[in-house]
Protein backbone atom coordinates (compact mmCIF):
# COMPACT_ATOMS: atom_id res chain seq x y z
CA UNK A 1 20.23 37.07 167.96
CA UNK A 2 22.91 35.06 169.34
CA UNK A 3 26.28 33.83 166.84
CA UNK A 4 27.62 30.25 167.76
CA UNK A 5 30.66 28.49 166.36
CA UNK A 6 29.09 25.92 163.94
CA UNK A 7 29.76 22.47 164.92
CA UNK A 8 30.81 19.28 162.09
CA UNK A 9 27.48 17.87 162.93
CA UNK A 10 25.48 21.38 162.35
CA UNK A 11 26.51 21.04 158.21
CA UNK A 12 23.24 20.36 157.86
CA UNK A 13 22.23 23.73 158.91
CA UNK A 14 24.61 25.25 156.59
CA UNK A 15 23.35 23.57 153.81
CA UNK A 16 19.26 23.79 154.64
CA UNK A 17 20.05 27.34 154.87
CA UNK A 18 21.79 27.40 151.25
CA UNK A 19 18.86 26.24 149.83
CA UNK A 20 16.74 28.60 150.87
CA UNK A 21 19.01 31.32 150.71
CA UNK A 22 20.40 30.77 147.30
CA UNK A 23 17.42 30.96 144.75
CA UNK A 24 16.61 34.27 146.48
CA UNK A 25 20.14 35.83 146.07
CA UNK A 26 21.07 34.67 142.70
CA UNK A 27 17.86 33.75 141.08
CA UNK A 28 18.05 36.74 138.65
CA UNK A 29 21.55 36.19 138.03
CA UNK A 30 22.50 32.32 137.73
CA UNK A 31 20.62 29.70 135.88
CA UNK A 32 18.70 27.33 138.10
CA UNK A 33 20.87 24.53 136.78
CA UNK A 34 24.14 26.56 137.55
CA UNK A 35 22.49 27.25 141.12
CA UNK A 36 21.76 23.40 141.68
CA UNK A 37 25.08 22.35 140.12
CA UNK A 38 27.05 24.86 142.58
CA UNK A 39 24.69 23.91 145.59
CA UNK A 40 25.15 20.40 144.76
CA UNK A 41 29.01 20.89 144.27
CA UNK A 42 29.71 23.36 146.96
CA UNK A 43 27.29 23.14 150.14
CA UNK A 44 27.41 19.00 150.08
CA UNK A 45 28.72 17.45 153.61
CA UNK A 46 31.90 15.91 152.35
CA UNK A 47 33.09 19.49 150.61
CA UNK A 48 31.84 21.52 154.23
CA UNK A 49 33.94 19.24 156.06
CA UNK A 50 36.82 19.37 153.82
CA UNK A 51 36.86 22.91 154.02
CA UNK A 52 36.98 22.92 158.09
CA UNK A 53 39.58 20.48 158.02
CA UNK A 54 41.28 22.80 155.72
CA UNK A 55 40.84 26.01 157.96
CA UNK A 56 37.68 27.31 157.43
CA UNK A 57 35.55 28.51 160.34
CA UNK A 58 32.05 28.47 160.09
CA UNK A 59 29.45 30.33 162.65
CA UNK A 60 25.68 30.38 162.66
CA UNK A 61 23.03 32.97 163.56
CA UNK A 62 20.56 32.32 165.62
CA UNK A 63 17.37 34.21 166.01
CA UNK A 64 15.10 34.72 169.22
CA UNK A 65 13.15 31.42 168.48
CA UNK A 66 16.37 29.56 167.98
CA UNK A 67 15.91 29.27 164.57
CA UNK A 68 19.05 29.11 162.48
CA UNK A 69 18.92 32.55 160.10
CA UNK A 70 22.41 32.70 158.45
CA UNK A 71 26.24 31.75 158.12
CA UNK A 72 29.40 32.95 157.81
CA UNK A 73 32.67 31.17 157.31
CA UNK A 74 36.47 32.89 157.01
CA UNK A 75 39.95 31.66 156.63
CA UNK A 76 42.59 33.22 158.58
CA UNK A 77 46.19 33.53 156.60
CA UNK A 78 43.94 32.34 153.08
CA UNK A 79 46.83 35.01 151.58
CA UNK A 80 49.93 36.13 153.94
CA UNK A 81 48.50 38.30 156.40
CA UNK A 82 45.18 38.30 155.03
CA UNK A 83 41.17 36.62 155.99
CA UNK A 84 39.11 35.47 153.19
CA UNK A 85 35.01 35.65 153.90
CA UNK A 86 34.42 32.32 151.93
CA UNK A 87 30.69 32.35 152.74
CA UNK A 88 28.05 34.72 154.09
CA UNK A 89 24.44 34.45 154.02
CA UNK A 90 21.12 35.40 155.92
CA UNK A 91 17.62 34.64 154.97
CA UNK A 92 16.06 36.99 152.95
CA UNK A 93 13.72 38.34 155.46
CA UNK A 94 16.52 39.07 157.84
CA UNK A 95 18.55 41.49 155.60
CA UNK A 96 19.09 45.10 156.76
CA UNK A 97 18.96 43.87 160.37
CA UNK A 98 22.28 44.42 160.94
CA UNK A 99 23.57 40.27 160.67
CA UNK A 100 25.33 40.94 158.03
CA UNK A 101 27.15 43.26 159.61
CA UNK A 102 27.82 41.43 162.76
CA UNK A 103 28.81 38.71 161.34
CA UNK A 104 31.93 41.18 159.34
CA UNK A 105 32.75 42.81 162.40
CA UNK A 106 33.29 38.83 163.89
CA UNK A 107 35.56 38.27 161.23
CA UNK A 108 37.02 41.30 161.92
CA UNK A 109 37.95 40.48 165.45
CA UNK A 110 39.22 36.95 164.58
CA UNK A 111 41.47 38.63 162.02
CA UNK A 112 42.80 41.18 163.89
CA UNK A 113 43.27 38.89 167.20
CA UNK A 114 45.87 36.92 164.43
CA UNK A 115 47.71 40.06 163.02
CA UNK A 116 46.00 40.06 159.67
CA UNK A 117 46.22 43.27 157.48
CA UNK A 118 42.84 43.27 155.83
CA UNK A 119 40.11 40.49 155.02
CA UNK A 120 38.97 40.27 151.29
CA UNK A 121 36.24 38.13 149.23
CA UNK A 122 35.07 37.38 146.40
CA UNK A 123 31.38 38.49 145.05
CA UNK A 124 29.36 38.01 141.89
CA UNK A 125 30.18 40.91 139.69
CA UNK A 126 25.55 40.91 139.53
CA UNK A 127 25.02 40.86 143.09
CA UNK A 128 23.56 43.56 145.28
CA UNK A 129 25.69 42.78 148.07
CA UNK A 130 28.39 44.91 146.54
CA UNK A 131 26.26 47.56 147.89
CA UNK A 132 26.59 46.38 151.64
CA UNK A 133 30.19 45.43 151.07
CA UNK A 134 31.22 49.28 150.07
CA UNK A 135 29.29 50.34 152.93
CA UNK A 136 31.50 48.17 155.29
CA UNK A 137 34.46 49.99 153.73
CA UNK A 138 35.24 47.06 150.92
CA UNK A 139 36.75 48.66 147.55
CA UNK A 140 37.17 46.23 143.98
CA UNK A 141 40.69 45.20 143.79
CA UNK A 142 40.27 42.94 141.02
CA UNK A 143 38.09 40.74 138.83
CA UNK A 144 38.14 37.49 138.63
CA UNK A 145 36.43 34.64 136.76
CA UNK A 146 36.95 31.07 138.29
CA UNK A 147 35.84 28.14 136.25
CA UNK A 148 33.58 25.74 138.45
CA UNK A 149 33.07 23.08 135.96
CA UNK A 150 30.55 21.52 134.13
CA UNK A 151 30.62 24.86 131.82
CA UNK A 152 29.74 27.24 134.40
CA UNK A 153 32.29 30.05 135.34
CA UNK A 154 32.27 32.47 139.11
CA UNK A 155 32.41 36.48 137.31
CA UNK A 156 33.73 37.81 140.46
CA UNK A 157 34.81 41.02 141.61
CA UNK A 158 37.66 40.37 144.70
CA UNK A 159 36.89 43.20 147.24
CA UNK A 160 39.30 44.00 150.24
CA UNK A 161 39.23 46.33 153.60
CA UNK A 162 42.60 46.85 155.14
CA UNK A 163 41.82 46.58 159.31
């Protein structure tokens, strides 16, 4: 597995890989019009690109084959001193191989090569991932629900790790 710095013209990756990741991770929790609206809304071209140009770094798994598997993006400073993990996702049949975990301790370095105090995110108050986040030494520091629009809300829980 080899992590690369995702280029403006590799979006599409980003957003093939939504689409298949997305049904899988939040099929039993979001509605499959909330999951299209927020795919539609969120993992578009124009919003990716906004987001870089607005400081978010994005970086892309590769597998053996050279087949794109997963994502992460971060923004260093998103609070004063702090990273935000705005994004990360591998396929389903990659989890528990330790990406997941690379891609954290990436982050990790970035934020600690820029003086940050801890690196935080937001996750669905439904989703298993809470699980891997507590292993990596995340703890709930709040909730928070975020209207999206269109009647849909984000029930998250913001999680933090100080590094």
């Amino acid at each position: 597995m080899k992590i690369v710095l995702c280029k403006i013209e590799q979006l599409n990756v980003v957003i093939d890989l939504t689409k298949k990741i997305w049904p899988v991770a939040y099929g039993e929790i979001l509605s499959k019009a909330q999951l299209d609206y927020m795919i539609n809304k969120f993992y578009n071209e124009t919003a990716l690109r906004e987001l870089i140009q607005k400081g978010h770094v994005f970086y892309l798994v590769q597998d053996d084959n050279d087949n794109y598997v997963g994502f992460v993006s971060y923004e260093i400073n998103c609070e004063p001193n702090k990273t935000k993990i705005h994004k990360i996702y591998v396929l389903p049949e990659t989890q528990g191989t330790g990406l997941g975990r690379q891609f954290f301790e990436l982050v990790k370095e970035k934020a600690i090569e820029n003086e940050q105090s801890a690196i935080f995110l937001n996750v669905n108050k439904y989703n298993n991932a809470i699980h891997f986040y507590n292993k990596l030494g995340f703890t709930k520091v709040k909730d928070e629900v975020i209207d999206i629009g269109n009647g849909y809300v984000m029930d998250d829980y913001v999680m933090e790790v100080a590094i």
